[in-house]
C-alpha atoms as a PDB file:
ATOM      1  CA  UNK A   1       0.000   0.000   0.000  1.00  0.00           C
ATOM      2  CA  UNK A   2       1.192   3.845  -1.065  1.00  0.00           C
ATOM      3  CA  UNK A   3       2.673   5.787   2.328  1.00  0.00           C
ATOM      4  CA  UNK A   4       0.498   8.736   3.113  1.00  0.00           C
ATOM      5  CA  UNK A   5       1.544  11.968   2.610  1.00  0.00           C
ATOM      6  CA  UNK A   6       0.968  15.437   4.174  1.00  0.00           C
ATOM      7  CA  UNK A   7       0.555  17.358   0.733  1.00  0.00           C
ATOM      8  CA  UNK A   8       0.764  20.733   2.442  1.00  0.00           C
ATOM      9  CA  UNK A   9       3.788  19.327   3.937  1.00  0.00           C
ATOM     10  CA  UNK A  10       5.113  18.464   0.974  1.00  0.00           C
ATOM     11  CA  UNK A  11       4.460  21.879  -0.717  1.00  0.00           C
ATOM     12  CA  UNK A  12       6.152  23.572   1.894  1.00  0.00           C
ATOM     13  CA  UNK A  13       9.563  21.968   1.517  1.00  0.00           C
ATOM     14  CA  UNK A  14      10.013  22.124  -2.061  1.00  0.00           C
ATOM     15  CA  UNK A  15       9.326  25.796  -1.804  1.00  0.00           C
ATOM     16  CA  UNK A  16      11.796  25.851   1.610  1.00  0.00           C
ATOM     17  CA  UNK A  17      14.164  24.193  -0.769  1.00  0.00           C
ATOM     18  CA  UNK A  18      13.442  26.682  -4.118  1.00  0.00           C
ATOM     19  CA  UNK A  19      14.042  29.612  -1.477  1.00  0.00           C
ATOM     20  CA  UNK A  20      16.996  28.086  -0.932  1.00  0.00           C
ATOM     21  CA  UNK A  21      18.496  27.124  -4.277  1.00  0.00           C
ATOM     22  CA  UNK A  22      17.686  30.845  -5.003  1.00  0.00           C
ATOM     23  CA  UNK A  23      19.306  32.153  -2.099  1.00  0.00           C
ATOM     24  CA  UNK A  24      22.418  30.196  -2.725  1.00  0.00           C
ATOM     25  CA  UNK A  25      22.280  31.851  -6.338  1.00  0.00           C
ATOM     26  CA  UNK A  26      21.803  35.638  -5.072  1.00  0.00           C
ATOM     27  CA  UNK A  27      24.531  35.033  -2.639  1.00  0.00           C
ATOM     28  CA  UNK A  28      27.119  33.954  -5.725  1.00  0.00           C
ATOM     29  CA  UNK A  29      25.526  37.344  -8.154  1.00  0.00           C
ATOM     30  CA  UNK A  30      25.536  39.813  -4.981  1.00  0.00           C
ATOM     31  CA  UNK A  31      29.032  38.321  -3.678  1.00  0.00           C
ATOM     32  CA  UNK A  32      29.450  39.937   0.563  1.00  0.00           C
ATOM     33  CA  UNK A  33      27.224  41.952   2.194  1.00  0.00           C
ATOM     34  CA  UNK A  34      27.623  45.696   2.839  1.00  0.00           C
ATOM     35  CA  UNK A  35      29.002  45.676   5.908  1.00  0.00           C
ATOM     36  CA  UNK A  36      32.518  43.328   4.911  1.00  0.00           C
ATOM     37  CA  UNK A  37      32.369  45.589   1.735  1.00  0.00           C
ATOM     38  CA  UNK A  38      32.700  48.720   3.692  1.00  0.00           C
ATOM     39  CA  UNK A  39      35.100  47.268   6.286  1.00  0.00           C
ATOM     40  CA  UNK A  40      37.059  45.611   4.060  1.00  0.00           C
ATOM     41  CA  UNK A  41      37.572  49.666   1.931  1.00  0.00           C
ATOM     42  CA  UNK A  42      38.261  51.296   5.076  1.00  0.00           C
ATOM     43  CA  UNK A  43      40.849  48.855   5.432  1.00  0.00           C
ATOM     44  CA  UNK A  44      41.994  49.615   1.845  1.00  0.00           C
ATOM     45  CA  UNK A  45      42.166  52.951   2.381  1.00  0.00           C
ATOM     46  CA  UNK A  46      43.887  52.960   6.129  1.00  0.00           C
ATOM     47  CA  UNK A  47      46.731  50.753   4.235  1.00  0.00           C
ATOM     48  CA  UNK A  48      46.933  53.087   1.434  1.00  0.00           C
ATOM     49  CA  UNK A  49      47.198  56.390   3.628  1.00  0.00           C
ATOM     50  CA  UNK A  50      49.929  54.473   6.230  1.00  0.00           C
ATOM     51  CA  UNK A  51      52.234  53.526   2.917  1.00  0.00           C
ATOM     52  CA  UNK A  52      51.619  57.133   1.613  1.00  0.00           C
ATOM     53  CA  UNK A  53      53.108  58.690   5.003  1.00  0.00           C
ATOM     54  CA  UNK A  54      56.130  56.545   5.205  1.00  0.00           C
ATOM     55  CA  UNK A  55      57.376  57.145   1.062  1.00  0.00           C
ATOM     56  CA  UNK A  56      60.693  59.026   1.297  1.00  0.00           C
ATOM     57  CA  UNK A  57      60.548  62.198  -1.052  1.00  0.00           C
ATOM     58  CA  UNK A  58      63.580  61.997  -2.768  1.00  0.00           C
ATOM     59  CA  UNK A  59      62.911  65.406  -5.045  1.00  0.00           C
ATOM     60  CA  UNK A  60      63.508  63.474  -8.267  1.00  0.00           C
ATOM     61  CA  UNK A  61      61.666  64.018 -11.465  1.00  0.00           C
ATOM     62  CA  UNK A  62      60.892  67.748 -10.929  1.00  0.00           C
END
């Protein structure tokens, strides 16, 4: 005899598992959230300043 099935139940995890598949999808096209994107430029940029205070001006190629 066929196993009884909760069809309601049954909708509900396909679409669990569509959100799912989709979210896994937006997360590869969208790549890291805001927040690492802004820390990681601020880090960018402290790096950037701290090598631009420490070059050595050497006065050539004026």
């Amino acid at each position: 005899m066929a196993e009884i099935v909760n069809l309601r139940r049954v909708r509900k995890r396909i679409d669990r598992e569509k959100a799912a598949e989709r979210a896994g999808q937006n997360r590869v096209l969208h790549g890291m959230p805001k927040a690492e994107r802004t820390l990681l430029a601020a880090e960018k940029n402290k790096s950037d300043r701290t090598l631009d205070q420490h070059r050595l001006e050497t006065g050539e190629g004026e």
